[in-house]
Protein backbone atom coordinates (compact mmCIF):
# COMPACT_ATOMS: atom_id res chain seq x y z
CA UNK A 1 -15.66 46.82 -1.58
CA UNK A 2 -15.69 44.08 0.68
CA UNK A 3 -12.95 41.71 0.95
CA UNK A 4 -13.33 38.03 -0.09
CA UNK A 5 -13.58 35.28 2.14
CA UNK A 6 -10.54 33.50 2.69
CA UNK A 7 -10.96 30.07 5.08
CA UNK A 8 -6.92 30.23 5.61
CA UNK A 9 -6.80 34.13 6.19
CA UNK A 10 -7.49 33.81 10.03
CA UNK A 11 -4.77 33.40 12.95
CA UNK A 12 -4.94 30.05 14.88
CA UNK A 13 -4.76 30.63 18.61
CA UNK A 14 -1.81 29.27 20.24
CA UNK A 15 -4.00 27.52 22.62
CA UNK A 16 -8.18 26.16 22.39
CA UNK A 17 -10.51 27.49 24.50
CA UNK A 18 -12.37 23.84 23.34
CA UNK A 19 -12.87 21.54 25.87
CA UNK A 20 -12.45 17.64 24.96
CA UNK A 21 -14.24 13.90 26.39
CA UNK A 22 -13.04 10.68 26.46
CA UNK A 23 -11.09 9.05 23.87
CA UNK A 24 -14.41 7.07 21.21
CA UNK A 25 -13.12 4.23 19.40
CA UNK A 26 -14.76 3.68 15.80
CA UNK A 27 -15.45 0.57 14.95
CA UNK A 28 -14.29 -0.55 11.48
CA UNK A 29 -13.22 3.12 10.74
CA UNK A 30 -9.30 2.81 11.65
CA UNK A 31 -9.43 5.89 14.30
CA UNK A 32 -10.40 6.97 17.89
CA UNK A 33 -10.93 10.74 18.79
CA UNK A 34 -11.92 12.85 21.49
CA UNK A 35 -15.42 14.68 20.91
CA UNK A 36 -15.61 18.69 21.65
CA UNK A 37 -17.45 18.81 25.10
CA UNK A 38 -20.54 20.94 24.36
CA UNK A 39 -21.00 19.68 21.01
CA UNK A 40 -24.27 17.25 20.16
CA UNK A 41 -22.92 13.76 18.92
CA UNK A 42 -23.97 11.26 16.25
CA UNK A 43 -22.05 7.90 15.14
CA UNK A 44 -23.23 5.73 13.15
CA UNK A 45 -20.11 4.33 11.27
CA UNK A 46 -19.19 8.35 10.97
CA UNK A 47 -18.64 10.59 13.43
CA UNK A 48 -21.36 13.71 12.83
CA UNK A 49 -20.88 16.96 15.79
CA UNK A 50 -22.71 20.05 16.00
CA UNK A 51 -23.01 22.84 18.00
CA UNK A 52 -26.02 23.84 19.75
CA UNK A 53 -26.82 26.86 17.65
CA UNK A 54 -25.68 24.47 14.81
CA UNK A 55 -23.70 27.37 12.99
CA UNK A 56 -20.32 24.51 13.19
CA UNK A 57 -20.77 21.45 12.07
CA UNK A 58 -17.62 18.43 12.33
CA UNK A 59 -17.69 15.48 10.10
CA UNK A 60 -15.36 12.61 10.30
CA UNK A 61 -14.79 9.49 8.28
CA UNK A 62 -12.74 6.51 8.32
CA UNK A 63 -12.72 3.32 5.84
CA UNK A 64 -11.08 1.30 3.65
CA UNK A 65 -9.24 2.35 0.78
CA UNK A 66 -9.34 1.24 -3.06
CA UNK A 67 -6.42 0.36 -4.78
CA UNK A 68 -4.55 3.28 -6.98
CA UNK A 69 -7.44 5.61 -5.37
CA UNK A 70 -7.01 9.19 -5.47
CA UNK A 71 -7.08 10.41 -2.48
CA UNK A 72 -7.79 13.88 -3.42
CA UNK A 73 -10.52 12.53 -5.74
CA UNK A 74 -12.10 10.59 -2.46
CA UNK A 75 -12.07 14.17 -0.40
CA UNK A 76 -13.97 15.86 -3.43
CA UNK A 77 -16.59 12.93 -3.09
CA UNK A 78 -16.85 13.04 0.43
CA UNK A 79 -17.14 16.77 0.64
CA UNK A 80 -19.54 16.41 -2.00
CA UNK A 81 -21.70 14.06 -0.21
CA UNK A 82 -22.29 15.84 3.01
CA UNK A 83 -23.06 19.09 1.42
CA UNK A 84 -25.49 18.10 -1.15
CA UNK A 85 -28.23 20.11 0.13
CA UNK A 86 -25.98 23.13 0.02
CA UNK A 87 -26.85 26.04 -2.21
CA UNK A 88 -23.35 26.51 -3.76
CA UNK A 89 -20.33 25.04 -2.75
CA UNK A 90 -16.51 25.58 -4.19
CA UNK A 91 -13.55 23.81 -3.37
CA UNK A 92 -9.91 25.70 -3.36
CA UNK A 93 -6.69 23.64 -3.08
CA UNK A 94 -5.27 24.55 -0.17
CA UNK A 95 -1.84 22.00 -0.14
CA UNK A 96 -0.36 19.59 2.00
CA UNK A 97 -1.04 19.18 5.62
CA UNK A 98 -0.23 17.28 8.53
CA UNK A 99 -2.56 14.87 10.63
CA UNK A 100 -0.41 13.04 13.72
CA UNK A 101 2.60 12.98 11.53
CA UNK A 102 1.42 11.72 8.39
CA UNK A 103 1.18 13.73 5.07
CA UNK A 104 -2.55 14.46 3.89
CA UNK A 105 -4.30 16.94 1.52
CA UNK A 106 -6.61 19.86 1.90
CA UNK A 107 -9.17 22.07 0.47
CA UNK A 108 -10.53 25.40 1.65
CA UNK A 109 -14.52 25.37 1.41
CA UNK A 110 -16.53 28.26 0.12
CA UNK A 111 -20.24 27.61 0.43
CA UNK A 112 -23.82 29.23 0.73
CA UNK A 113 -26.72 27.89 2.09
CA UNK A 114 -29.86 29.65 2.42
CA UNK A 115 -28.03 32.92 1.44
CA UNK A 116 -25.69 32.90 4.23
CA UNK A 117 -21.74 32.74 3.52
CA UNK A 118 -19.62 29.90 5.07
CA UNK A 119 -16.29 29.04 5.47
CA UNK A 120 -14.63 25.35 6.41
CA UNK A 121 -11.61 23.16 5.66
CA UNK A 122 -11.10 19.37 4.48
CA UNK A 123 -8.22 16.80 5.28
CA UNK A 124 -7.68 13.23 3.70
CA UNK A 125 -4.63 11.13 4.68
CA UNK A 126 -4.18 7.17 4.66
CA UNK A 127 -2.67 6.62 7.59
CA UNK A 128 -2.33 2.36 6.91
CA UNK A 129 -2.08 0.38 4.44
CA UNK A 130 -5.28 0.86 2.25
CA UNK A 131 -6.78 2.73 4.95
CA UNK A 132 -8.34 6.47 4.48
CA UNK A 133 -9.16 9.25 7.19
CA UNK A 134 -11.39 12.42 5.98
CA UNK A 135 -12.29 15.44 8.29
CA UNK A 136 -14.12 18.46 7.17
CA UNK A 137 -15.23 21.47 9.57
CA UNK A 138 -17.52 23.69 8.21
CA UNK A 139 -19.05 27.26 9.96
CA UNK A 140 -20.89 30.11 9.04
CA UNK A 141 -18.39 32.96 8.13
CA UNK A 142 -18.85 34.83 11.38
CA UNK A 143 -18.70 31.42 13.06
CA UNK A 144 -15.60 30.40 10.77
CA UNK A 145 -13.79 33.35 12.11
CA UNK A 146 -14.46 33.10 15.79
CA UNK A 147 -14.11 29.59 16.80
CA UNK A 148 -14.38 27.08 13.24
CA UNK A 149 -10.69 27.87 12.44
CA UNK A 150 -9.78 26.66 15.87
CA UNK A 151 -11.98 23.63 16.03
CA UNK A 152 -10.34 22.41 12.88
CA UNK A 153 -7.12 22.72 13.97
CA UNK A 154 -7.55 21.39 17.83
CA UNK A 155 -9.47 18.12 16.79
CA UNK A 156 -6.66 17.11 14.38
CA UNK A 157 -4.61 17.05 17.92
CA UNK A 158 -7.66 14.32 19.21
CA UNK A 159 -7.47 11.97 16.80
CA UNK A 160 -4.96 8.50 16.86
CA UNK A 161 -5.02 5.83 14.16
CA UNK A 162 -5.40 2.09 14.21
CA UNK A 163 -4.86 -0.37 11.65
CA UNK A 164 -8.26 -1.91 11.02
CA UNK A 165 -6.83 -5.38 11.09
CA UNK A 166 -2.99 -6.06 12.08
CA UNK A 167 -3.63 -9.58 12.30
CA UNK A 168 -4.92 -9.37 8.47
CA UNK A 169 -2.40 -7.77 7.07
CA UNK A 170 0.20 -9.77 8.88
CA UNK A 171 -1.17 -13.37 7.28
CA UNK A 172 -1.34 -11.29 3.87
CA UNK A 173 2.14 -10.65 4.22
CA UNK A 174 3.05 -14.21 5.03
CA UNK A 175 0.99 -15.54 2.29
CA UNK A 176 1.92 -13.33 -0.53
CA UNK A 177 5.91 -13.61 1.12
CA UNK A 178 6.70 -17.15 3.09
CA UNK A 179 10.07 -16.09 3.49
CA UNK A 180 9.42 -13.01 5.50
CA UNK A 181 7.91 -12.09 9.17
CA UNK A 182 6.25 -8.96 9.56
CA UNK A 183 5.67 -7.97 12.73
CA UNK A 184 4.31 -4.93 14.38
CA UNK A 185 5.08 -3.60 18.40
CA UNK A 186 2.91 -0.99 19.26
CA UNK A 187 2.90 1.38 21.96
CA UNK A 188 6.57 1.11 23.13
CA UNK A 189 7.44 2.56 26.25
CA UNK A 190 11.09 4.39 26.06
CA UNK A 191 13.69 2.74 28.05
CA UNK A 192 11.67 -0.72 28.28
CA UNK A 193 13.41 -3.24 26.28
CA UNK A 194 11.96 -4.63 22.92
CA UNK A 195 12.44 -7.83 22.57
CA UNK A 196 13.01 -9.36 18.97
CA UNK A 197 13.50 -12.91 18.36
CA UNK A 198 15.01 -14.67 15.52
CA UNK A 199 15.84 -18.22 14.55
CA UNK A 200 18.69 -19.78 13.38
CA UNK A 201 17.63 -19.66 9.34
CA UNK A 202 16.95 -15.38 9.78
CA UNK A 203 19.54 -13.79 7.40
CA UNK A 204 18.70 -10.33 8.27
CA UNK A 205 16.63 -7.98 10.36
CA UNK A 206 15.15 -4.52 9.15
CA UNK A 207 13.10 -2.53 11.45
CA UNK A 208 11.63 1.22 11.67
CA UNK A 209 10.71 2.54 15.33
CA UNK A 210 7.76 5.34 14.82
CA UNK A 211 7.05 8.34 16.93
CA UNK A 212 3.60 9.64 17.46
CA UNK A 213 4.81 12.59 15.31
CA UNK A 214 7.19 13.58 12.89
CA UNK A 215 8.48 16.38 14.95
CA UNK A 216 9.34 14.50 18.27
CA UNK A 217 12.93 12.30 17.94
CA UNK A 218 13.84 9.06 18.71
CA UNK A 219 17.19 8.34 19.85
CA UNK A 220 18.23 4.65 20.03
CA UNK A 221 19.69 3.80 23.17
CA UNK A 222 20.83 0.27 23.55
CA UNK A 223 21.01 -2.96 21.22
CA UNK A 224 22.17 -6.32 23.61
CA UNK A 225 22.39 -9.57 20.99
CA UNK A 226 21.04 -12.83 22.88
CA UNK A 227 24.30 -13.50 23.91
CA UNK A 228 24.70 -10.61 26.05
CA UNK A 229 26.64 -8.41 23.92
CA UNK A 230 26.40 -4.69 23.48
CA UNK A 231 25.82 -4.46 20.15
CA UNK A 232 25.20 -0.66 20.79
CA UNK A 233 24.96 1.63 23.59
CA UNK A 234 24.24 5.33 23.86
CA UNK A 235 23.99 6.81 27.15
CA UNK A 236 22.68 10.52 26.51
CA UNK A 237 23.33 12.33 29.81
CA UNK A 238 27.13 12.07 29.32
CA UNK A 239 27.35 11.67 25.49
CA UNK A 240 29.10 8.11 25.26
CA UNK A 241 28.91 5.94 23.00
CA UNK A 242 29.56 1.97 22.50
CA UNK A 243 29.63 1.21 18.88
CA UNK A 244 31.99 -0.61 16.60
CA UNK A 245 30.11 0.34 13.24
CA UNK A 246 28.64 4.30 14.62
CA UNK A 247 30.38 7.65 15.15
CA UNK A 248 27.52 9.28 16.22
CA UNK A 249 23.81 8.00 17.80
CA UNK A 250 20.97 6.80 15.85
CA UNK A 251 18.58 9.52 15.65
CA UNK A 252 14.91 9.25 13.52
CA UNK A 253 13.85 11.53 11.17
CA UNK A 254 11.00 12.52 10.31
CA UNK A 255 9.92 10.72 13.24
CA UNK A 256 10.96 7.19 11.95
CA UNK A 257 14.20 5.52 12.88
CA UNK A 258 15.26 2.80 10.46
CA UNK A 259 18.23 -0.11 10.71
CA UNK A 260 19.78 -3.18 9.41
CA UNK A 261 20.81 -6.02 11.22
CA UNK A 262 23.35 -7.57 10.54
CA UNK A 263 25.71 -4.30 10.87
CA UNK A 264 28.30 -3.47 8.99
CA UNK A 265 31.48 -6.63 10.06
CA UNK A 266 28.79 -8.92 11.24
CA UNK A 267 28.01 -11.91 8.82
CA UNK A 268 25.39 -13.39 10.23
CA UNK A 269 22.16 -12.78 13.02
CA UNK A 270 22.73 -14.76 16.11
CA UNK A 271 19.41 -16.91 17.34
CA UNK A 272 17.25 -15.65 20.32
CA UNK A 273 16.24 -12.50 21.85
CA UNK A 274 17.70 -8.68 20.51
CA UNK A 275 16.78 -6.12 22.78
CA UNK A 276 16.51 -2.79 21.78
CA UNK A 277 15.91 0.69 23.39
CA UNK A 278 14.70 3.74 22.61
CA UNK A 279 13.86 7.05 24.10
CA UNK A 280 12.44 10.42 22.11
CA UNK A 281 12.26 14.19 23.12
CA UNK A 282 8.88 14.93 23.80
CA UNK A 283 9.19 11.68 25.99
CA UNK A 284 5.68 9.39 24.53
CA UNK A 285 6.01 5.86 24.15
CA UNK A 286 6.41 5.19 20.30
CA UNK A 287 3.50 4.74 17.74
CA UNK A 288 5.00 1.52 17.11
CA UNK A 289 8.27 -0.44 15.96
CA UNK A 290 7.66 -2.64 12.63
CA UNK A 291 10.27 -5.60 11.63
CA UNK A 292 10.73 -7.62 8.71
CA UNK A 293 12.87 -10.24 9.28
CA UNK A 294 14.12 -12.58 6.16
CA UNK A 295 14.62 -16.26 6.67
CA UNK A 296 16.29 -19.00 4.59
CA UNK A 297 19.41 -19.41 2.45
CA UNK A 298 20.22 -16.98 -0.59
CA UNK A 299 19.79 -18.55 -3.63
CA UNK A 300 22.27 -18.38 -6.53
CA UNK A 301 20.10 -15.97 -8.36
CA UNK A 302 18.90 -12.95 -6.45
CA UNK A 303 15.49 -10.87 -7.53
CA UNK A 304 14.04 -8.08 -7.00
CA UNK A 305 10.50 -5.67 -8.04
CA UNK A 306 10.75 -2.70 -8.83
CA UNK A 307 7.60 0.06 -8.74
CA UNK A 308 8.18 3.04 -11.10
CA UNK A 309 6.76 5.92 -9.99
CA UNK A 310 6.22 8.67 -12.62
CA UNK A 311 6.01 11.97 -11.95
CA UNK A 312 6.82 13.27 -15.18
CA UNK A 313 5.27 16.14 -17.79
CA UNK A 314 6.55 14.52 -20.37
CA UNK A 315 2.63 12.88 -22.08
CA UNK A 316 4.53 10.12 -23.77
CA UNK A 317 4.96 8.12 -20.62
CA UNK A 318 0.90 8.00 -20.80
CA UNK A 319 1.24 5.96 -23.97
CA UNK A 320 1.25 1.91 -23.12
CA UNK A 321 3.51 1.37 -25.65
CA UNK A 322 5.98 4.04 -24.73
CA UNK A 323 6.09 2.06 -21.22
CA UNK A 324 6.59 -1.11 -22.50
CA UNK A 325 9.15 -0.22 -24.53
CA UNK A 326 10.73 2.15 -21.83
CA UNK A 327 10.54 -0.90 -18.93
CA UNK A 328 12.27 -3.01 -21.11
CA UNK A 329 15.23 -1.31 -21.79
CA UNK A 330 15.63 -0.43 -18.54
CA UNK A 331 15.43 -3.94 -17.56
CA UNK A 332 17.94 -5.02 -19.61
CA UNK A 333 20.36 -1.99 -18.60
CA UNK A 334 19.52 -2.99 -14.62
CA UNK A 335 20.58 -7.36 -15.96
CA UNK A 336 23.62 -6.21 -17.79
CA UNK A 337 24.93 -4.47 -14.72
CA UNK A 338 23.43 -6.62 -11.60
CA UNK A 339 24.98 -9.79 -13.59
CA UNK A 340 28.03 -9.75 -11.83
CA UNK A 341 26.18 -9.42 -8.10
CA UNK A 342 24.40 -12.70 -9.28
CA UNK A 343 21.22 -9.93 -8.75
CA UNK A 344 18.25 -9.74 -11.72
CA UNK A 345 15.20 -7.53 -11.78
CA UNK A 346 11.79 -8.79 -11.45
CA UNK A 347 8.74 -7.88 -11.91
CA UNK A 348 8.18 -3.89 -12.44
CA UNK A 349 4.55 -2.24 -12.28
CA UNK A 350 4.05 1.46 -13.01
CA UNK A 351 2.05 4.13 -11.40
CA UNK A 352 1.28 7.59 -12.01
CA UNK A 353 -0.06 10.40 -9.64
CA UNK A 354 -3.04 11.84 -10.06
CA UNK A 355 -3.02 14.54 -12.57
CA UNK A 356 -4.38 17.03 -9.99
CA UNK A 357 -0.87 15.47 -7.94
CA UNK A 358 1.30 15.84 -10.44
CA UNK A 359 2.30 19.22 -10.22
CA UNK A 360 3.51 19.41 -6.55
CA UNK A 361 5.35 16.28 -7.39
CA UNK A 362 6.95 16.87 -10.97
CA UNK A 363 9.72 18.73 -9.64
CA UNK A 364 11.15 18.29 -5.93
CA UNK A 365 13.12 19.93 -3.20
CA UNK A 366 14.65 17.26 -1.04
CA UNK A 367 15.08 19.30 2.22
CA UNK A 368 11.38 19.82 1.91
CA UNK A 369 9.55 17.55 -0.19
CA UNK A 370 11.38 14.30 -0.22
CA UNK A 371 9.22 12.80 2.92
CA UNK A 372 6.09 13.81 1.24
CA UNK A 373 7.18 11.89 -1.62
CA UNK A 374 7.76 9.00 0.09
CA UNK A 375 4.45 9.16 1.92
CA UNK A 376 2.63 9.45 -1.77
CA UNK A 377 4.61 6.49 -3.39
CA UNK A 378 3.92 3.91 -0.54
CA UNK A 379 0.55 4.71 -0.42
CA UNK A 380 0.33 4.73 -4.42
CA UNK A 381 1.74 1.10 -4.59
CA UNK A 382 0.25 -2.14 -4.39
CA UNK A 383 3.24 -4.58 -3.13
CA UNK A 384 5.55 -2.93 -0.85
CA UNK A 385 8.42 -5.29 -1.26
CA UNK A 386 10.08 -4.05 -3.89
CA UNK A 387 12.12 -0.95 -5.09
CA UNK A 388 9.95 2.88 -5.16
CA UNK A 389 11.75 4.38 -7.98
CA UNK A 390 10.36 8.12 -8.17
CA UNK A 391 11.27 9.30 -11.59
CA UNK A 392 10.63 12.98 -11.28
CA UNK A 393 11.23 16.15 -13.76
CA UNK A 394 13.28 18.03 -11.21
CA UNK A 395 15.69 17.31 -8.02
CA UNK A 396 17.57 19.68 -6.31
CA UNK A 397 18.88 20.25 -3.04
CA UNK A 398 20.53 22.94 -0.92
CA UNK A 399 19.13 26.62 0.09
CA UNK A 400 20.88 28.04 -2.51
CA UNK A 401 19.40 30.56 -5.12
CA UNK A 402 19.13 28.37 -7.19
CA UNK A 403 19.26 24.76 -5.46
CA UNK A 404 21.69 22.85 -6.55
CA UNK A 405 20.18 20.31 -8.91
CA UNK A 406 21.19 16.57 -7.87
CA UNK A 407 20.73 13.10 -9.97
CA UNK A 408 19.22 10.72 -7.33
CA UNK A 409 18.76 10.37 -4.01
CA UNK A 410 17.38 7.70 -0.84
CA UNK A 411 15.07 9.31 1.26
CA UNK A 412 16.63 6.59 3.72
CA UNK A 413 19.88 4.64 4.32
CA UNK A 414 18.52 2.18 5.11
CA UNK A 415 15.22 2.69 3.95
CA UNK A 416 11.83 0.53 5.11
CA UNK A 417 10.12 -2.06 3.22
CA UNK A 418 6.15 -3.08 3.81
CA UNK A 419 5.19 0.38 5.23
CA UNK A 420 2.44 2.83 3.72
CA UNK A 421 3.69 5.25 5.78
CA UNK A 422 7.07 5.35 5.68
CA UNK A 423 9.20 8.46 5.23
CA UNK A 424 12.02 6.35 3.75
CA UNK A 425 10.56 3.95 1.29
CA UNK A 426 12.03 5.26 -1.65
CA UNK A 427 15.06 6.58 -4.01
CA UNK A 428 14.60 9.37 -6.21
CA UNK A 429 15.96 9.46 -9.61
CA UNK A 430 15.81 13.20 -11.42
CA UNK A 431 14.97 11.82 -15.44
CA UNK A 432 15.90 15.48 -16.92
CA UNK A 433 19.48 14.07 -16.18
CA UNK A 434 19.30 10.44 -18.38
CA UNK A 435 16.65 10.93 -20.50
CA UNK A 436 17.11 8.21 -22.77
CA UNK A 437 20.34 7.26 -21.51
CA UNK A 438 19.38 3.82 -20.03
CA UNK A 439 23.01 2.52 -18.76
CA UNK A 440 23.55 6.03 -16.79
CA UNK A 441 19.69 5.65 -15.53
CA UNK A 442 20.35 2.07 -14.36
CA UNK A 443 23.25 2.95 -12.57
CA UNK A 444 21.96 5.60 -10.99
CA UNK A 445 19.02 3.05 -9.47
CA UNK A 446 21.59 0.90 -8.39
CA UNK A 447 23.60 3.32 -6.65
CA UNK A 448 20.51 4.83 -4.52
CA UNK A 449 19.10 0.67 -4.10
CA UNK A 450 22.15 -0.06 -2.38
CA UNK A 451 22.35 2.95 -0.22
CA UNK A 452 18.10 2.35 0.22
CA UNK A 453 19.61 -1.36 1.71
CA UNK A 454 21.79 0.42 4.05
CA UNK A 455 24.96 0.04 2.35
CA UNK A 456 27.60 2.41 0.94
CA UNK A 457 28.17 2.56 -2.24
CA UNK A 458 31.97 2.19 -3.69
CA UNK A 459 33.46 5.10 -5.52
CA UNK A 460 34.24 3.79 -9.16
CA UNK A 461 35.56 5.48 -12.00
CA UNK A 462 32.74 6.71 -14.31
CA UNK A 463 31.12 4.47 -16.92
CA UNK A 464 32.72 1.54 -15.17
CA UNK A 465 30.51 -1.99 -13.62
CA UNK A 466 30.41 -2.01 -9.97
CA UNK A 467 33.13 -3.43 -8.13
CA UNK A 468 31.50 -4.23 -4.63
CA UNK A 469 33.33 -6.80 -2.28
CA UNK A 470 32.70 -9.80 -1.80
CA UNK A 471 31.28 -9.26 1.66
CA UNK A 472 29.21 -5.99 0.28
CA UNK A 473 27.36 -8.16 -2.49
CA UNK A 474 26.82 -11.22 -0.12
CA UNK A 475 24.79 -8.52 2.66
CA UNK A 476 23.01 -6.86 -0.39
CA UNK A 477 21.61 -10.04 -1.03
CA UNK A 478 20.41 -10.85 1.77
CA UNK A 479 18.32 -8.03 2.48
CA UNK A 480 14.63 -8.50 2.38
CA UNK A 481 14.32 -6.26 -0.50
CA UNK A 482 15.54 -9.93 -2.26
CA UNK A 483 14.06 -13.12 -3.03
CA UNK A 484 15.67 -16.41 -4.62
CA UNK A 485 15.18 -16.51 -7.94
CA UNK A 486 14.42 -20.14 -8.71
């Protein structure tokens, strides 16, 4: 009997025998690649590459992205689309995979077409905010075997992603939040300094520097304040470190490397010019270094939004009217114990994953799937300045047999704000714990929002309101997670 065909049954060869061109920049399509030398070319607002004996065929795709789209949804389509001629064509989930460092999804394609067996692959991501990127290779089986598996995996090496308007999406920002600048640095070189400016109403100063991927690490080197102070200072050949607030050096996960200013002692930003610098192992400038910077005085009255994520089993979270009722008591658990911070929710929208999404997201691992969550939830929400609450079935942590199974977590500390491609723009809150408990599900937000702001929690007896400091309450506030109230 002869074996099935399996797309992912094949070994990948360390290196490609595929030669590569010039870098082609798509216009309007959010990406630049590198076409296969060899291959026939067309573009014509997709990229479409061929072989000469056409048995492998390449087709890329780059655009904007709906609102609340399913991305998974969008790859079916697309697939669909360019093999409509096809006799037969199946799709076979095939999990999460990685394109330059961001989290996408992909399907194994079985097809025939005029009675010969193929073999191919897909990939969707959204690499910026409401952005999509698709790739599917295709070959016959013989062809899938011998060089398609490779040209999958080499191109995803070729291809770098723009945002299709920066300057857009900054005034957006502005618009929709007047007391916040958004700003964007790309292409850092390591050891140049970055130079950040602030003005004498900015209250604080969040920013995330980005590697090129999620396995090479940034380490930050140096932070001089305008007035010539070492703020911080890491020098790596002999291990020392200048830091009145870190033990250790600032190292990214994940590839992303996120922090507060003010630190920890310091009440307030001083006016002019930070500098900051950065290096990484694999030693490539940075993506890019994002910063939100909040201006203006706090307000009596503190707000903030919160998004509810749900990735939850449970069907009565499907129901309108189980929502409404379930936002509103947690709303009024969050007021009764933010009222002493002078802090009030907001506004809170809800989202669910695709149903096809659900199950790798229902219950998580956080050594493993916590990025991947993040990843989902920013590019799930609309507004990015507010709190990514994941309420999931399951949470555990630890390589234990079994994990250990945790209440909450931050998938950063502090976490980043206005990114749809963060690794750290959420907490985590594991419902099985609180069910219907409200007060102990409130808390536990609260807990993982203040660690999300960069701040450390205070032990307290259980069952008992916070008891932050003065000084601990005053920098929550001023985080640009906040806005006044009136």
């Amino acid at each position: 009997m002869n074996k099935p065909l399996d797309a992912s049954d094949q070994k990948i060869p360390n290196t490609s025998r595929l030669q590569f061109g010039d870098e082609l920049f798509i216009e309007g399509a959010g990406f630049s690649f590198r076409p296969i030398i060899g291959f026939e070319l067309e573009v014509d607002g997709s990229v479409y590459l061929y072989s000469e004996d056409g048995n492998l065929e390449i087709c890329i795709i780059g655009g904007e992205l709906a609102s609340q789209a399913s991305l998974i949804e969008l790859n079916d389509e697309l697939a669909a689309d360019f093999m409509i001629n096809f006799d037969e064509v199946n799709l076979v989930e095939s999990g999460k995979d990685l394109l330059q460092g961001i989290t996408g999804w992909g399907k194994e394609i079985h097809f025939i077409n005029a009675e010969e067996e193929g073999l191919g692959r897909t990939l969707i991501c959204s690499p910026h905010l409401n952005q999509f990127f698709f790739l599917l290779v295709i070959a016959t089986a013989e062809h899938w075997r011998e060089q398609g598996i490779e040209a999958f995996t080499a191109i995803k090496d070729h291809i770098h992603f723009h945002p299709k308007s920066a300057s857009e999406t900054k005034q957006k920002a502005f618009e929709k939040h007047p007391d916040l600048i958004v700003d964007t640095f790309e292409s850092i070189h390591l050891h140049e300094s970055l130079l950040v400016s602030t003005l004498r109403d900015d209250i604080s100063l969040l920013l995330a520097a980005r590697a090129t991927s999620i396995q090479d690490e940034i380490t930050l080197l140096e932070i001089m304040t305008p007035n010539n102070d070492i703020l911080y200072r890491y020098e790596p050949e002999s291990g020392a470190l200048t830091s009145q607030t870190f033990t250790q050096p600032l190292c990214s996960s994940h590839g992303e490397l996120c922090l507060l200013l003010p630190f920890p002692g310091q009440q307030t930003l001083q006016t002019g010019n930070y500098r900051f610098k950065f290096t990484s192992k694999n030693s490539q400038p940075l993506q890019d270094v994002q910063v939100v910077i909040r201006q203006g005085r706090t307000s009596n009255i503190q707000k903030f939004d919160l998004n509810l994520w749900l990735a939850l089993e449970d069907d009565r979270f499907n129901a309108p009217d189980t929502l409404i009722e379930f936002e509103a008591k947690l709303c009024s658990a969050l007021k009764a114990q933010l009222a002493p911070m002078k802090i009030t929710p907001g506004r809170i929208e809800t989202y669910h994953p695709a149903p096809d999404e659900l199950p790798a997201f229902a219950c998580i691992d956080v050594e493993t799937d916590l990025a991947d969550c993040s990843y989902m939830i920013a590019e799930s929400i609309e507004d990015g300045r507010a709190l990514n609450v994941g309420l999931v079935d399951s949470l555990s942590q630890g390589t234990g047999n079994p994990a250990v199974e945790i209440a909450s977590t931050s998938s950063g500390s502090p976490g980043m704000l206005l990114s749809p491609t963060s690794p750290h723009a959420c907490v985590l809150v594991n419902y099985s714990v609180f069910k219907d408990d409200f007060t102990a599900l409130a808390r536990a937000i609260i807990e993982e929002m203040i660690t999300f702001c960069g701040l450390e929690p205070q032990p307290n007896p259980e069952g008992q309101p916070f008891a932050l400091s003065p000084d601990l309450i005053e920098r929550l506030r001023q985080h640009p997670l906040f806005y006044n109230a009136d």
